[in-house]
Structure formats: C-alpha cells, structure tokens
Protein backbone atom coordinates (compact mmCIF):
# COMPACT_ATOMS: atom_id res chain seq x y z
CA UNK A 1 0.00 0.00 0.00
CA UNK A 2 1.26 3.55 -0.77
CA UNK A 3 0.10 6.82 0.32
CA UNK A 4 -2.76 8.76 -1.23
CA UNK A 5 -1.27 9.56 -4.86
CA UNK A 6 -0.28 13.13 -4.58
CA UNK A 7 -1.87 14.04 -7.97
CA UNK A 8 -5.17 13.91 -6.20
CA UNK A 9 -4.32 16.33 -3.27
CA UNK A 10 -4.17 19.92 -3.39
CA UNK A 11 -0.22 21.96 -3.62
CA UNK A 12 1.31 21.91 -0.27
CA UNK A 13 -0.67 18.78 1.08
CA UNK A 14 1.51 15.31 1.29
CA UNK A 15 0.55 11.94 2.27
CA UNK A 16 2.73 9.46 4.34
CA UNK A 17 1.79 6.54 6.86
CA UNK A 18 3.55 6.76 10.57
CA UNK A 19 3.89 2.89 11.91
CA UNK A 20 3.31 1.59 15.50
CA UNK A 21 0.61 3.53 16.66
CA UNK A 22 -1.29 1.29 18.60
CA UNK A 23 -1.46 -2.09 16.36
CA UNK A 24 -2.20 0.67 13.14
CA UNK A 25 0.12 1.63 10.19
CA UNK A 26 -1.89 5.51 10.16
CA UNK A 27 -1.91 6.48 6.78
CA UNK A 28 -1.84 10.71 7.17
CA UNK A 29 -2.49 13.48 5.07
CA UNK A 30 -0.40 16.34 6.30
CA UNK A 31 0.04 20.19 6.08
CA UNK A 32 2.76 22.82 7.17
CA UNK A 33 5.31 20.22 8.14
CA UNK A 34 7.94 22.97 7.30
CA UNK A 35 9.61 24.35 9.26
CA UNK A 36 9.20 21.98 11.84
CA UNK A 37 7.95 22.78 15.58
CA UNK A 38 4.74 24.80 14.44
CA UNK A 39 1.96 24.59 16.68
CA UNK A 40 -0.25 20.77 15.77
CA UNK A 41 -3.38 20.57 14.69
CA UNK A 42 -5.58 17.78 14.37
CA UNK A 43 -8.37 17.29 11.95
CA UNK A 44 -10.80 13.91 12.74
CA UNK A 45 -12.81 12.83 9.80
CA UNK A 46 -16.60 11.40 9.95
CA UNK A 47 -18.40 8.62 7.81
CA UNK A 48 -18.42 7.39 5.15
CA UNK A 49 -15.21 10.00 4.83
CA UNK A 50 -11.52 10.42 4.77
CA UNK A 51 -8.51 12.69 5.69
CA UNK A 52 -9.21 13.55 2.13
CA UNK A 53 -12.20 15.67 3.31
CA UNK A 54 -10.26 18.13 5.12
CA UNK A 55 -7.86 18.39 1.84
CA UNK A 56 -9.55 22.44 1.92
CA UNK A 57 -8.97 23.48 5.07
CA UNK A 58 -5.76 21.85 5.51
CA UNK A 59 -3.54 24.66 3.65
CA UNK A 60 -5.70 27.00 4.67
CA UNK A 61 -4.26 26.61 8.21
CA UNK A 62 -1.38 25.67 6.68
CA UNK A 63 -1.13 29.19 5.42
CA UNK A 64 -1.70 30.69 9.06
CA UNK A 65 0.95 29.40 10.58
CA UNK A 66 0.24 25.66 11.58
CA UNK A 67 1.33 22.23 11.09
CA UNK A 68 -1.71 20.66 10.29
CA UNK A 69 -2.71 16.34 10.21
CA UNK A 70 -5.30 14.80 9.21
CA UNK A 71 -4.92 10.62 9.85
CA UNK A 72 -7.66 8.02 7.86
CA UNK A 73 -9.18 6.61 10.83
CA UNK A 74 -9.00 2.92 12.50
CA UNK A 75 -11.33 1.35 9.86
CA UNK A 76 -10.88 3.51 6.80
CA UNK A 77 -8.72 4.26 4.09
CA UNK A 78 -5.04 3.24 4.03
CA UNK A 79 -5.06 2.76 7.60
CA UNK A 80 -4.23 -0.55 8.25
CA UNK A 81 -4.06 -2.84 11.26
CA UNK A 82 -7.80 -3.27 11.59
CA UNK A 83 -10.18 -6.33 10.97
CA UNK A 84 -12.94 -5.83 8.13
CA UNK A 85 -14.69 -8.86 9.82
CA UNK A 86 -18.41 -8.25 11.34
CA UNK A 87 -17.50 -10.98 13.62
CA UNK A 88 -14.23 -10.07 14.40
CA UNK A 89 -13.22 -8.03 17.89
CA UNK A 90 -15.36 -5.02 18.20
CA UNK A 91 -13.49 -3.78 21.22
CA UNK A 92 -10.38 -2.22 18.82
CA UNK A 93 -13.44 0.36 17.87
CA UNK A 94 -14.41 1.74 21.37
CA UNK A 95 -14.03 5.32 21.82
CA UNK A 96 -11.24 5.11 24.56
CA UNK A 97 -9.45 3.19 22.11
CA UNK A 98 -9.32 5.81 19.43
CA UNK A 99 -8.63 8.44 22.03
CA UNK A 100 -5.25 6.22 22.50
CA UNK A 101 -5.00 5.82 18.42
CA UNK A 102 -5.52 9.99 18.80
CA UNK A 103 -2.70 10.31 21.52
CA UNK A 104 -0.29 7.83 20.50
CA UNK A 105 -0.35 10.02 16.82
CA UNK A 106 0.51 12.95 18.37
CA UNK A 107 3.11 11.51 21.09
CA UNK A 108 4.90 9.80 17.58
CA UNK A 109 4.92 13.29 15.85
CA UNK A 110 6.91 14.38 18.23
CA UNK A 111 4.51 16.60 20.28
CA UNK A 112 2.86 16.64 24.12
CA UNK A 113 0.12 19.74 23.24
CA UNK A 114 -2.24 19.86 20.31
CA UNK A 115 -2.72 23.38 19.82
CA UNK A 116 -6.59 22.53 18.07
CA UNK A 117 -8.49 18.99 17.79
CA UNK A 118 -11.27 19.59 15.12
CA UNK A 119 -13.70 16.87 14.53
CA UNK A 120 -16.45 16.18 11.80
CA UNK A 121 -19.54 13.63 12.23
CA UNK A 122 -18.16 10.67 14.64
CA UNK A 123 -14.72 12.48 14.21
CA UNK A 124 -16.33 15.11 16.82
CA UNK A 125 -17.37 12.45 19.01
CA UNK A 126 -13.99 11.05 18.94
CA UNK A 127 -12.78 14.54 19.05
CA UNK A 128 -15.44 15.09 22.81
CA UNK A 129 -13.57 12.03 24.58
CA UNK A 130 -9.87 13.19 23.71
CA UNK A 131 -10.70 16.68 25.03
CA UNK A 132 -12.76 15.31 27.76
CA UNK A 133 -10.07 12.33 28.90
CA UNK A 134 -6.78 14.53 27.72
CA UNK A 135 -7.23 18.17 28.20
CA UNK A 136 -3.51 18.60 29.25
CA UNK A 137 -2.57 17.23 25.44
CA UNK A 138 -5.90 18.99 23.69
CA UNK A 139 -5.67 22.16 24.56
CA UNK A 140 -8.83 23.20 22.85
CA UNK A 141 -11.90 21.89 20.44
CA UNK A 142 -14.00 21.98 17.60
CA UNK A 143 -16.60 19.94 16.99
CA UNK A 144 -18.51 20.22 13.40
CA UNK A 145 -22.03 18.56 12.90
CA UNK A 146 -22.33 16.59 15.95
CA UNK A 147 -23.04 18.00 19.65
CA UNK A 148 -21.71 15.88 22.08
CA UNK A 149 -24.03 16.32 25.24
CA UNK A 150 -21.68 14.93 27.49
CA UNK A 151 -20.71 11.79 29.01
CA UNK A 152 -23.08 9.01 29.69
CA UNK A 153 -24.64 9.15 33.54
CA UNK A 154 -24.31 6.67 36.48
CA UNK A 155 -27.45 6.27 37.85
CA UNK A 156 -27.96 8.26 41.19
CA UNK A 157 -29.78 7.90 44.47
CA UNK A 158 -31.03 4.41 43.75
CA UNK A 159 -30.30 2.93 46.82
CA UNK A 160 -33.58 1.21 48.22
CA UNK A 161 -35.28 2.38 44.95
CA UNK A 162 -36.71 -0.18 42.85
CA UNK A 163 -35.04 -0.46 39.55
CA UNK A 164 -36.08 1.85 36.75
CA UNK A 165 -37.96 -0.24 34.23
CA UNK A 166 -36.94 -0.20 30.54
CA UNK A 167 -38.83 2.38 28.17
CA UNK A 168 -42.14 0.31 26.24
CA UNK A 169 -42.27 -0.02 23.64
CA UNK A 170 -38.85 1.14 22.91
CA UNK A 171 -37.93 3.39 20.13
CA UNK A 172 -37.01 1.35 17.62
CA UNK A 173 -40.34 -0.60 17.97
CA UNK A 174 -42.26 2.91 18.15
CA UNK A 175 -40.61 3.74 15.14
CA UNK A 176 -41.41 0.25 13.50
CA UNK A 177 -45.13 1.00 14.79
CA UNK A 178 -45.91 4.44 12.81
CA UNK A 179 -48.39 4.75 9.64
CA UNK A 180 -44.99 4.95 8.04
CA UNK A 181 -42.86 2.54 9.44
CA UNK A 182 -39.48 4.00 10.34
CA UNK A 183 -36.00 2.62 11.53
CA UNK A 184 -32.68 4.81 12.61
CA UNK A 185 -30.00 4.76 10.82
CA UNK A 186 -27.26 4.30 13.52
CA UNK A 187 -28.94 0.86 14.03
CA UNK A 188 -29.46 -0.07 10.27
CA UNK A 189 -25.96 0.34 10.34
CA UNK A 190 -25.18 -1.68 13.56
CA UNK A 191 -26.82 -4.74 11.25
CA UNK A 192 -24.48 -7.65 9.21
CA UNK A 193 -25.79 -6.77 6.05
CA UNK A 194 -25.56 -2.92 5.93
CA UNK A 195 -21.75 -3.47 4.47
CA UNK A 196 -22.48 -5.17 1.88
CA UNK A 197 -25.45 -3.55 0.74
CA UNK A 198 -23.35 -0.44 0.97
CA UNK A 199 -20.30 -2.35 -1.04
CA UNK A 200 -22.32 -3.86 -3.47
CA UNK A 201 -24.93 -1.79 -4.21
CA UNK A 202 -26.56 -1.38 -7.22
CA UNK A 203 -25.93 1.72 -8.42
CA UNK A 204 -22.13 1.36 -7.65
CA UNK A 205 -20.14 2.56 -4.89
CA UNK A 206 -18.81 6.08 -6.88
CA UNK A 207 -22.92 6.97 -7.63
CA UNK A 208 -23.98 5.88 -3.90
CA UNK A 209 -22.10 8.30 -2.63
CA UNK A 210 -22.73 10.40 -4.65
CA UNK A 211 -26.00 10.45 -3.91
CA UNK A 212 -25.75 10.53 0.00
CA UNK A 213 -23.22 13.42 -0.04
CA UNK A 214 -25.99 14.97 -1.98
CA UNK A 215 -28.87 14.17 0.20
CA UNK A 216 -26.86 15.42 3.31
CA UNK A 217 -25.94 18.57 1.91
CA UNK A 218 -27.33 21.86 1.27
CA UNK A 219 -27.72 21.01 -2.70
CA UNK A 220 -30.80 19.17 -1.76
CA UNK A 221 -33.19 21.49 -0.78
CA UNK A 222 -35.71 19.45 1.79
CA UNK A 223 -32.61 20.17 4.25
CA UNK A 224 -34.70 22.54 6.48
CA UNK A 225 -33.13 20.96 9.69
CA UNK A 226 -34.79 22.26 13.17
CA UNK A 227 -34.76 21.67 16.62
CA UNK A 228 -36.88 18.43 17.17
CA UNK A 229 -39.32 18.21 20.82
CA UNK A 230 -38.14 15.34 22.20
CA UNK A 231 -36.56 11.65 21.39
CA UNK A 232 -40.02 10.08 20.08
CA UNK A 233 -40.87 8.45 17.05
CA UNK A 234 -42.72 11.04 15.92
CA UNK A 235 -40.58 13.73 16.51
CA UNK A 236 -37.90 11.78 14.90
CA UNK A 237 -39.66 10.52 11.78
CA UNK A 238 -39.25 14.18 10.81
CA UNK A 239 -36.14 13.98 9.84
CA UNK A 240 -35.08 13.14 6.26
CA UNK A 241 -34.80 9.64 5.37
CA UNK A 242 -31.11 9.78 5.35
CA UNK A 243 -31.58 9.66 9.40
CA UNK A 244 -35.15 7.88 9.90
CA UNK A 245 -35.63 5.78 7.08
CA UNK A 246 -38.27 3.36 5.53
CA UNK A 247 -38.38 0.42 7.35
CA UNK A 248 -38.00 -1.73 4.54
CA UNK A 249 -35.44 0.17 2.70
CA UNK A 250 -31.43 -0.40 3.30
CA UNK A 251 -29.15 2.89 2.34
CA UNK A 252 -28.39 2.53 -0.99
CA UNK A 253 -32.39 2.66 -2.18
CA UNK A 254 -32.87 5.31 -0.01
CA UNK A 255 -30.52 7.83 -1.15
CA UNK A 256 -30.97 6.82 -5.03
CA UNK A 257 -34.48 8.50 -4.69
CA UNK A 258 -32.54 11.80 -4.42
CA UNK A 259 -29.77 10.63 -6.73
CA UNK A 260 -29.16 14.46 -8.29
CA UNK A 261 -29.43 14.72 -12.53
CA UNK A 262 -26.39 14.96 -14.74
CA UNK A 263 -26.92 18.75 -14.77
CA UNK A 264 -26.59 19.15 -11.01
CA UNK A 265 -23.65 16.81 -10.88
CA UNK A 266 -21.60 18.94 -13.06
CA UNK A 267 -22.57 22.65 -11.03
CA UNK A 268 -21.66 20.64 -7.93
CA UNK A 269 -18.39 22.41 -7.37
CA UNK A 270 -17.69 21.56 -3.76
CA UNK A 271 -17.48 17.88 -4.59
CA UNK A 272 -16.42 17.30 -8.25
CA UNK A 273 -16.59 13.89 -9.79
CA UNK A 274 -13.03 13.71 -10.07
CA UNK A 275 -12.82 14.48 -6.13
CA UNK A 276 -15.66 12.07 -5.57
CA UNK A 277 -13.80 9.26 -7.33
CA UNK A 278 -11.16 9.13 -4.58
CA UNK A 279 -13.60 8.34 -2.19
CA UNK A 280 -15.39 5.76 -4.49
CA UNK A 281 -12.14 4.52 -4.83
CA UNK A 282 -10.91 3.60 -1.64
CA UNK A 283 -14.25 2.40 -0.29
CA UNK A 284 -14.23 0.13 -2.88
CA UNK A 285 -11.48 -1.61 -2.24
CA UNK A 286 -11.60 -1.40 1.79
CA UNK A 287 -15.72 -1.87 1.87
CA UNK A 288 -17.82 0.36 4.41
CA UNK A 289 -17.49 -1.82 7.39
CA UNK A 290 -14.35 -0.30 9.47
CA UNK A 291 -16.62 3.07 9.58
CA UNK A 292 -19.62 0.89 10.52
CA UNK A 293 -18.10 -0.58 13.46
CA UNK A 294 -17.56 2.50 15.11
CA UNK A 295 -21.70 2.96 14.75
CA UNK A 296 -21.52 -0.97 16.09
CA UNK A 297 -19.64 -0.24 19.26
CA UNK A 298 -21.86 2.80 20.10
CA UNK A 299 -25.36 0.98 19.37
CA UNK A 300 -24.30 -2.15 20.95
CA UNK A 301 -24.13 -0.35 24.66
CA UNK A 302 -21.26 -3.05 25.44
CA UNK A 303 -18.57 -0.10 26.74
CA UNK A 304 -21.11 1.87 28.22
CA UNK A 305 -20.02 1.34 31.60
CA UNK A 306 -16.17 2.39 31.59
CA UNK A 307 -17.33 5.19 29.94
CA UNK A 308 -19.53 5.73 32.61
CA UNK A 309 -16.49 6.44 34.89
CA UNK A 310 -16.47 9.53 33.41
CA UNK A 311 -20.00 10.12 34.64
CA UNK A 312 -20.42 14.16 35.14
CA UNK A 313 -16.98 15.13 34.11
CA UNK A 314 -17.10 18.20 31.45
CA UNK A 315 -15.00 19.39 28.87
CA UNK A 316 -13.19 22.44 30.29
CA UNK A 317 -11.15 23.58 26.96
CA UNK A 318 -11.69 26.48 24.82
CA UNK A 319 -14.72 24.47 22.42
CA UNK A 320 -16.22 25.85 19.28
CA UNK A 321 -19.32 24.40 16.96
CA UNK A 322 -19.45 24.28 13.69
CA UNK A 323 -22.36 23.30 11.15
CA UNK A 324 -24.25 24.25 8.16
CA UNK A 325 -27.71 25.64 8.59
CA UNK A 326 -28.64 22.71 6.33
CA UNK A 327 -27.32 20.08 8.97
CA UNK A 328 -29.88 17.92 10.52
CA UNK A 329 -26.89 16.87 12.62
CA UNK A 330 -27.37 19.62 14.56
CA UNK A 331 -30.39 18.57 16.12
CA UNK A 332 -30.69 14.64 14.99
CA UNK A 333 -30.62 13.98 19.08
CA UNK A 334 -32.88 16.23 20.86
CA UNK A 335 -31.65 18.11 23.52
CA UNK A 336 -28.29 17.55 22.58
CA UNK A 337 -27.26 20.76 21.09
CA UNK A 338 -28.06 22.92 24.37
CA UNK A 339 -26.23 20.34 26.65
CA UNK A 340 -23.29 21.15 24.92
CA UNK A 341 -23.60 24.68 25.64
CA UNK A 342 -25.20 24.50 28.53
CA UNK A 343 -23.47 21.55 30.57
CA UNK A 344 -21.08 19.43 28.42
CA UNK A 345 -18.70 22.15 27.59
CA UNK A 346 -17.77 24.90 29.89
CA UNK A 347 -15.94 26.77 27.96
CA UNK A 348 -17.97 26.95 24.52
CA UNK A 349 -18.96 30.38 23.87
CA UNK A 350 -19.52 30.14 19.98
CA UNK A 351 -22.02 28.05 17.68
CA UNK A 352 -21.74 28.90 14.05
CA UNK A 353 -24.41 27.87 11.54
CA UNK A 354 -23.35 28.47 7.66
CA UNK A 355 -25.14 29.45 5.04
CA UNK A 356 -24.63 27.38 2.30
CA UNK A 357 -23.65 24.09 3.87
CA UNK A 358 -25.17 21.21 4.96
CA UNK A 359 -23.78 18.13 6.68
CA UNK A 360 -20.28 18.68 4.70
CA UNK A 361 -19.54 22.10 5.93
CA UNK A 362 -15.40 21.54 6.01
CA UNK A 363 -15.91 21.01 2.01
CA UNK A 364 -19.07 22.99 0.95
CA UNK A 365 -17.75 25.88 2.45
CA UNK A 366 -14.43 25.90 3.00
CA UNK A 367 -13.25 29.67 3.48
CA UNK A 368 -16.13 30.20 5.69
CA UNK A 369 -15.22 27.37 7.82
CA UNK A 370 -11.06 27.77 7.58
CA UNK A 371 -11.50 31.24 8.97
CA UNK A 372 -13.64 30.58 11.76
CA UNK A 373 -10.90 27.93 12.47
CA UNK A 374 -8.15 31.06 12.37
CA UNK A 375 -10.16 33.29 13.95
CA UNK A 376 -10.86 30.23 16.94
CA UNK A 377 -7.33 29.14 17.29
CA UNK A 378 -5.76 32.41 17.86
CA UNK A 379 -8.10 33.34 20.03
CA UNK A 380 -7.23 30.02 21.87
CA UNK A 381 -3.61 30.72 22.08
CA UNK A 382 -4.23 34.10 23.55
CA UNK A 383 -6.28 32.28 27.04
C-alpha cells in the first residue's frame, strides 16, 4: 500500500503513513510540516469519509501558521491494522481506544500539546472524549455537525429504589409502529448486512455516494433541519430519510431517490466527480465496514459502563461548533445541542451555523469554515 497519490491532493498537502501507533500503520495526510515545531493541529474525519475531506482546510491553516494532520481513521482508508470482519473483535473500535489511536499520533509526531483537535460527524465524538479524557494534550476543540451532550450518567440515588424499568415499547419498535414505518439509521448500520449492501450496491459505490453526499448537503433542498421536541418516534420521523428511514429500505435505495441529474452533478463544485472518485475509490477496495463498526460499538451499549467512569466530568477547553444551517446533525438527538452549551462544555462560547452548507460544511464551504478555524485558534492561544 502507498500513500494517497499526490496528484489527487491539493499543492502543499503530502501523504505518508507513521507505523506503531497502537497495532495501526496511520496512513496521514499532512500540512505545514515545514519548518518543523509549528503549533499541531488535528483534523478527525466522519463517515463514510476520509482525511481527504479536510484536503480544503488543511492549507488554509497551513497558510496561518500551523502544522496541520489529518490521519484516515482505525477502519478507513489506508489505515491498516484493523479487521474488516463483522465478527471479528469489536473492542479495537471503542471510543477510549481511538482516544489512545488519537494520543499515541501525536506523542509519535513528536509533540505533548495539540494546539486545536477539530472533529467532523463521529470524528467530533472522537474529538469530545480526547478533550474530555486529555485536556492537558488537547488544549482546545472543535466539533462540526455533531453535539456531544456529554458523558453518559451513572445512575444516582437508587439505593432502596426499585429499579427503573426499561422504556415500552422502545424506540425502535415505536418507530417500527408508525403509519410509516421507520427505523434509525445508527442501528441499520449496527446490522451484518448494511456493508455489503453499501459495497455492493446497485448503483455502484462512486454513484452511492454520490447520492448521500448529496442528500446530506445543502444542494438538496428538503434540508430545512430544526430543533426536534423530544426523542419520540414522531418527533424523529421528521427527519429526512437519510436519518429515519423506511423500514424496509437499506441505504443505498434510499438515497438513489434523491440521486441528483447529470446537470446538477456537473454545477456541484464543492465535490467534483473527479474528487468524488477518490472516495469511491478507496471504499471500494476497503468496503464500508471499518466506519460501521464505530456505529456498532456505540449501538451495541457493550462499553457503556467504563465510559460511565467519566460520569459528570465536562470538557473544560476552549470548544467551538461548527455546522451548516442545512445540517440535521445539529439537532438529529434532541436536547443535545443545548447540553453542549449549557453543561457538556464549559468553555464553549460560539455556535456557528453556515449558510450554504449542509452536513459537509469543512468542504461545501471551505473559506467560511477555515477562517472561523483562524479566527478560533488564535483566540485560543491568547487564554
């Protein structure tokens, strides 16, 4: 395996893997490497993405002064060191075990402090637990798309309480249950067959995604995201189908009903087909299910509890949120985006919502979202 062929990456981006970092050859896309001892930053990709989808920040930052990394994550790209099996060891994909991929990345660089930890999608998630477990080494935040409300509670003041009895029906049965059934897509993807109806789609890998970046993006117009009541079936069945789907549907069917025309295709200039193509290519070859674990160990509830040690702890960094005002994952959990504010992170004192993106912010609108990024991290530096 070589790195990402540097024909396909913008001037003054490089690729190159850095071994030994715990059980993965990290396969890196990297920015501002010279000269060396600039302050890191680290950029956290989401699904079904790569380091490539930073590639338009990246010199951005770059240009302001930063040495900048972006690493394919445990389960995607040219990362290696990971099992593609569904029945394989799901504990390699726990969060506190990409918090050590995260840390033993930056410890191999050669640096103790990460000046700025930006994440996208379950890259911000990722991005939550290394600011909430490490804030001596990430010394501040940015999470894009996806609030993280904090970390699961320990249940309090139960002593001679009988035990709390389990929602019913639950939600995924109340969901089954409406006039239009309905299933979430974190669990569709938690199922064995979701890879390879993903894989083998089809329409092709290359046009599935193309039609998922589109549905997820502020292109497709129906993106009117706002904040839902609470975590019901009903209130959730109105989001797009890209989060609640049909019941009977898998992925692949239900983002070729918005599959954009030829003419839309080639005035999409945030994601070209000749950009698209790199992702089409390596998720052909690698398959969707390293990305899907990560949904796997979440759904599953199985590491729950030793994250549960960190019951009430809050992120105490300088955070920052970033999203498009056509991002349902803003508000896909209800309740979530005030906690963050409000509870989960102390010291978050700005939400941004651009116009003109949608769930791709980082590559829709990449000025917008670079400067904010300037604009965040100098502030940072300054306390």
């Amino acid at each position: 395996m070589k790195p990402l062929e540097s024909a396909v990456l913008p001037e003054g981006i490089r690729a190159r893997f850095v071994d030994d970092i715990n059980g993965l050859r990290v396969h890196l896309l990297e920015a501002g490497f010279a000269p060396a001892g600039r302050p890191l930053v680290v950029m956290l990709h989401g699904f079904p993405e790569l380091a490539y989808s930073w590639r338009k920040v990246m010199p951005r930052l770059a240009a302001a002064g930063y040495y900048v990394v972006a690493p394919d994550l445990r389960g995607y790209g040219r990362t290696t060191g990971w099992s593609p099996d569904y029945d394989a060891d799901l504990r390699p994909f726990r969060l506190l075990n990409a918090v050590r991929d995260t840390l033993g990345l930056v410890f191999a660089l050669g640096y103790r402090e990460v000046a700025g930890l930006i994440g996208h999608d379950f890259g911000a998630r990722l991005a939550a637990w290394c600011a909430l477990v490490r804030p001596d080494v990430f010394r501040s935040l940015v999470l894009m798309s996806s609030p993280f409300a904090g970390p699961p509670e320990l249940p309090f003041a139960t002593d001679g309480k009988p035990p709390v009895v389990p929602q019913s029906p639950t939600i995924h049965e109340a969901l089954a249950a409406l006039p239009r059934p309905r299933k979430h897509y974190a669990w569709y993807y938690s199922t064995r067959n979701a890879n390879a109806q993903m894989w083998h789609c089809p329409q092709g890998v290359h046009n599935f995604l193309r039609a998922y970046f589109h549905h997820k993006s502020a292109d497709w117009k129906a993106n009117r995201p706002h904040r839902l009541a609470a975590w019901s079936a009903e209130e959730l069945a109105k989001m797009p189908t890209y989060y609640i789907m049909d019941l009977a549907e898998d992925m692949p069917s239900t983002v070729a009903k918005e599959m954009p025309s030829a003419a839309e295709i080639a005035a999409c200039r945030w994601l070209p087909d000749e950009e698209l193509a790199v992702y089409a290519a390596e998720f052909q070859r690698t398959g969707f299910q390293g990305g899907l674990n990560w949904y796997r160990s979440r759904t599953s509830g199985a590491f729950d509890s030793e994250l549960q040690v960190f019951s009430g702890r809050t992120i105490d960094v300088p955070a920052m949120f970033i999203a498009g005002k056509a991002d349902w994952g803003t508000y896909q959990e209800p309740g979530a985006f005030e906690r963050m504010q409000e509870r989960a992170c102390t010291r978050m004192t700005q939400c941004h919502l651009i116009d003109g993106a949608g769930h791709w912010a980082q590559q829709e609108q990449p000025e917008a979202v670079a400067q904010l990024l300037r604009d965040f991290l100098h502030q940072a530096a300054r306390g």
